[in-house]
C-alpha atoms as a PDB file:
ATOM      1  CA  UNK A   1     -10.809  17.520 -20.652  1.00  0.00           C
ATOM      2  CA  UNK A   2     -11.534  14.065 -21.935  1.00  0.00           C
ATOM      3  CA  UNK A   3     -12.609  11.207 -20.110  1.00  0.00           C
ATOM      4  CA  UNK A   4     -10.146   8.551 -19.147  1.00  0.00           C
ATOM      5  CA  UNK A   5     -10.248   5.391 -21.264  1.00  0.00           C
ATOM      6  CA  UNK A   6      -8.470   2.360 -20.548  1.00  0.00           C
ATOM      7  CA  UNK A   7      -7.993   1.302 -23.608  1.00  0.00           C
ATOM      8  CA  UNK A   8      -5.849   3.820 -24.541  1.00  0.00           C
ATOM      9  CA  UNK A   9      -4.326   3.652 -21.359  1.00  0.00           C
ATOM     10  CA  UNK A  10      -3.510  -0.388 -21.954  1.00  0.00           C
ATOM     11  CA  UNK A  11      -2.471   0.347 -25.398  1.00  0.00           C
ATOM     12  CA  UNK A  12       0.289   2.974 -24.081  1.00  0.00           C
ATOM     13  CA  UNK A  13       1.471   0.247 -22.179  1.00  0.00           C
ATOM     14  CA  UNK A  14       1.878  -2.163 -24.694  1.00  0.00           C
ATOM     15  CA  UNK A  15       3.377   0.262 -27.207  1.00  0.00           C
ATOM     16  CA  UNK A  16       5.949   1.026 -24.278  1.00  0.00           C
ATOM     17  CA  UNK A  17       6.767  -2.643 -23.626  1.00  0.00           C
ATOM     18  CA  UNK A  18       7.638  -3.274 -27.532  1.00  0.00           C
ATOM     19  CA  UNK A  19       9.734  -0.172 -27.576  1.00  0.00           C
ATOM     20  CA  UNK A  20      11.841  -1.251 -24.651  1.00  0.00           C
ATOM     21  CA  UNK A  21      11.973  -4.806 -26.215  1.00  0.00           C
ATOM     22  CA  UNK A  22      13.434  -3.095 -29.195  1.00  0.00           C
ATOM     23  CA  UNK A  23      15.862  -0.826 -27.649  1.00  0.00           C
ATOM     24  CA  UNK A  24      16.695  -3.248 -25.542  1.00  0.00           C
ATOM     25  CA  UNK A  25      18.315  -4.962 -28.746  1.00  0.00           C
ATOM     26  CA  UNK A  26      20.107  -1.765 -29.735  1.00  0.00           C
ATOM     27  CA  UNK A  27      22.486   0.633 -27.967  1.00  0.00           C
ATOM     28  CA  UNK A  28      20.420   3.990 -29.182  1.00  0.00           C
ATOM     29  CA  UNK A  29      17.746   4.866 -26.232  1.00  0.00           C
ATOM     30  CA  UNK A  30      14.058   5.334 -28.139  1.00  0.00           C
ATOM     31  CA  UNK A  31      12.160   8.455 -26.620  1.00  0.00           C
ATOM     32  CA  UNK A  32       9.304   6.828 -24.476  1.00  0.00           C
ATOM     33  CA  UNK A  33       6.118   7.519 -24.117  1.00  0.00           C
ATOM     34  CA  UNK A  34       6.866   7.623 -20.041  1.00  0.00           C
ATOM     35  CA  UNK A  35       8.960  10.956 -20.512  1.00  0.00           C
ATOM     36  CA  UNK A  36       5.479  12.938 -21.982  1.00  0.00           C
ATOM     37  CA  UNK A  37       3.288  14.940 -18.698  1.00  0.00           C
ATOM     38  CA  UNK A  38       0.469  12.674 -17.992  1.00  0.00           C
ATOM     39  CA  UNK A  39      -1.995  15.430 -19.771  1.00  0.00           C
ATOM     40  CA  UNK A  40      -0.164  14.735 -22.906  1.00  0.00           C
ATOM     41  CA  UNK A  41       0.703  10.873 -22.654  1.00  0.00           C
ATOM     42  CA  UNK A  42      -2.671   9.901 -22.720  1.00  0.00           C
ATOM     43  CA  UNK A  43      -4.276  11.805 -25.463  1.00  0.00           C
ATOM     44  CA  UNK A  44      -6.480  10.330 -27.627  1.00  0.00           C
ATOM     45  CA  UNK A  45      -4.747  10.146 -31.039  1.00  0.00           C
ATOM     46  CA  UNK A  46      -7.634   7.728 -32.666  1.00  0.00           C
ATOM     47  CA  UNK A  47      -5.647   5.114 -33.022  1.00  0.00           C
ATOM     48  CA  UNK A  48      -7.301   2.808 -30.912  1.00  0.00           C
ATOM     49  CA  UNK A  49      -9.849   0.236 -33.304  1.00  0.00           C
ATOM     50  CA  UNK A  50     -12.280  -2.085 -32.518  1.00  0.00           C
ATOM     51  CA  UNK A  51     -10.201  -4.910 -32.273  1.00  0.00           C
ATOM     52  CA  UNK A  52      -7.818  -2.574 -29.687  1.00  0.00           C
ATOM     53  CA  UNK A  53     -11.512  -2.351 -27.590  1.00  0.00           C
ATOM     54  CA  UNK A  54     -12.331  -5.908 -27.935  1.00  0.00           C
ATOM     55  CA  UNK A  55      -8.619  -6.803 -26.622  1.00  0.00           C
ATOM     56  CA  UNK A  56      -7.764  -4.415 -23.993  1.00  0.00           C
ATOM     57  CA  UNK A  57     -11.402  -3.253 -22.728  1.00  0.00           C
ATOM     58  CA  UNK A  58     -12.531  -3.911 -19.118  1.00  0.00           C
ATOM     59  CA  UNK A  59     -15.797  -4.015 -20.105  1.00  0.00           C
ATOM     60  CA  UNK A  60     -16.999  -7.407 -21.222  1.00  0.00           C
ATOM     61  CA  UNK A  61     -20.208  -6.734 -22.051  1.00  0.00           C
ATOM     62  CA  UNK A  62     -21.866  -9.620 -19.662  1.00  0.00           C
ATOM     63  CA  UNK A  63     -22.890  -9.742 -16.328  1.00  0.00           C
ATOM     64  CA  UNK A  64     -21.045 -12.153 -14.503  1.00  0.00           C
ATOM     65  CA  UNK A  65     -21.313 -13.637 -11.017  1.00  0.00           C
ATOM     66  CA  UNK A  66     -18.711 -13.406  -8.202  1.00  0.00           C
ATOM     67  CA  UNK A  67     -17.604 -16.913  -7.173  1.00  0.00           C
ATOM     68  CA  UNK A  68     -18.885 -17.807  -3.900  1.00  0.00           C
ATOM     69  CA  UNK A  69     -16.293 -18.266  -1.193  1.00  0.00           C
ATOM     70  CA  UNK A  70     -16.070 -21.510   0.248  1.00  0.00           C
ATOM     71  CA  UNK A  71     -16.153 -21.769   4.074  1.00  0.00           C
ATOM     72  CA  UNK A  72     -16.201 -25.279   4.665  1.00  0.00           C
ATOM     73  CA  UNK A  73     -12.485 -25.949   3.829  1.00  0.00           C
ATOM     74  CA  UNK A  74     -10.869 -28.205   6.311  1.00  0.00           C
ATOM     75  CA  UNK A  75      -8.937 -25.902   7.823  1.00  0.00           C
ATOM     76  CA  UNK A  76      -9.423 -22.316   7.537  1.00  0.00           C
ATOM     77  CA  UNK A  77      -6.827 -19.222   8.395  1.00  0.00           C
ATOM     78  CA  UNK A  78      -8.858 -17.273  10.423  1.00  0.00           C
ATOM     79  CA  UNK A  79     -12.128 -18.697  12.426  1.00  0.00           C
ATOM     80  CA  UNK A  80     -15.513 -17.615  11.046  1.00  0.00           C
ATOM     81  CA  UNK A  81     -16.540 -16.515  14.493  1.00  0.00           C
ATOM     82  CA  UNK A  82     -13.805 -14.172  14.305  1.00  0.00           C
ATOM     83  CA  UNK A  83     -15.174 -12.813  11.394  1.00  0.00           C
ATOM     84  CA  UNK A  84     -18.115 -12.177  12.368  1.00  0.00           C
ATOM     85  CA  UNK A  85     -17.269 -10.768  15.470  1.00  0.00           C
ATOM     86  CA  UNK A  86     -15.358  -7.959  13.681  1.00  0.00           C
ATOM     87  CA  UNK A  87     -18.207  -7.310  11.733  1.00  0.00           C
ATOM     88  CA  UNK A  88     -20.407  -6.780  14.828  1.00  0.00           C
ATOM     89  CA  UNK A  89     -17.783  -4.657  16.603  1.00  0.00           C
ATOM     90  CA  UNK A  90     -19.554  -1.379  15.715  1.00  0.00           C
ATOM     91  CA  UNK A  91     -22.983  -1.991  16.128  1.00  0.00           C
ATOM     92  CA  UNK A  92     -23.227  -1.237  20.086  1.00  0.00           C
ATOM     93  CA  UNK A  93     -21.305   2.337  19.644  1.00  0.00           C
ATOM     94  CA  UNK A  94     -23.785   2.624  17.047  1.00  0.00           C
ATOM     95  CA  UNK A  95     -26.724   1.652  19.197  1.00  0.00           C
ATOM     96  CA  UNK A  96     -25.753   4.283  21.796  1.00  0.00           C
ATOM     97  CA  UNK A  97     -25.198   7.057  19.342  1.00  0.00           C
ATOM     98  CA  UNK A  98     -28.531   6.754  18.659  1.00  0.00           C
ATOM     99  CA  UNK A  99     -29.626   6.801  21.819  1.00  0.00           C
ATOM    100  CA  UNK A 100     -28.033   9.689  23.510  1.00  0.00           C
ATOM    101  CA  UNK A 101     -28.957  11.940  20.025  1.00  0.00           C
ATOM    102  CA  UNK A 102     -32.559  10.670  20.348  1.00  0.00           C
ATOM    103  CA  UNK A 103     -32.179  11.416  24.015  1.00  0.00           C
ATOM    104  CA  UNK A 104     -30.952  15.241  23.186  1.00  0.00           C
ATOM    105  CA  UNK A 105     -33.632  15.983  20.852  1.00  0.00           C
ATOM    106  CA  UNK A 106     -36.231  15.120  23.178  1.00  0.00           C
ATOM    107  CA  UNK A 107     -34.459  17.027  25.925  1.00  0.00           C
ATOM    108  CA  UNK A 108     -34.458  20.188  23.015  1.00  0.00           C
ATOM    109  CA  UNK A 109     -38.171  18.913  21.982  1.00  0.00           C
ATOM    110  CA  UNK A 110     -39.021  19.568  25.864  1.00  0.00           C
ATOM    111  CA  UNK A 111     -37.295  22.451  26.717  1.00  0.00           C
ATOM    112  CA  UNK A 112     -38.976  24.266  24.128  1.00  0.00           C
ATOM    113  CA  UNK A 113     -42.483  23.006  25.003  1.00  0.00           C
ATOM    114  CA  UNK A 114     -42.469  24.720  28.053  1.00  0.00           C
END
């Protein structure tokens, strides 16, 4: 089976929207590309072209950065101590699983020492 490509996927979609704009003008209902199994809807026909990939590709060929997030508004929704103590919730249960299965395999590690 083919891989997915959005592209094609985006170009569906747009092909979809003009033929509900245009039936939405006439009385007669065109045949969409909605009433197709999903195996067939998709299939790559190669129609799409390189300005298609240019248009309706996620990939933009750059690396970009993520803005940062600004903490230091005046007033924000949730404290940042909050935050971080949700982040740190875990970390204790996680400190004792370690312990007790450290504590088991040296238990194991004795018993079968002597």
């Amino acid at each position: 089976m083919p891989s997915f490509r959005e592209t094609l996927w985006f170009k569906v979609g747009l092909r979809d929207e003009v033929a509900a704009a245009a039936a939405a003008g006439s009385d007669a209902e065109r045949p969409s590309a909605q009433l197709l199994p999903l195996e067939d809807r998709y299939l790559d026909d190669a129609s799409l072209t390189s300005e298609d990939r240019a248009q309706l590709s996620l990939r933009t060929g750059q690396t970009t950065l993520v803005p940062r997030l600004d903490v230091t508004s005046p007033e924000p929704s949730v404290p940042v101590t909050t935050l971080v103590g949700e982040l740190k919730r875990g970390r204790g249960t996680m400190i004792a699983m370690i312990a007790a299965t450290t504590a088991c395999v040296g238990g194991a590690v004795l018993l079968l020492a002597m």
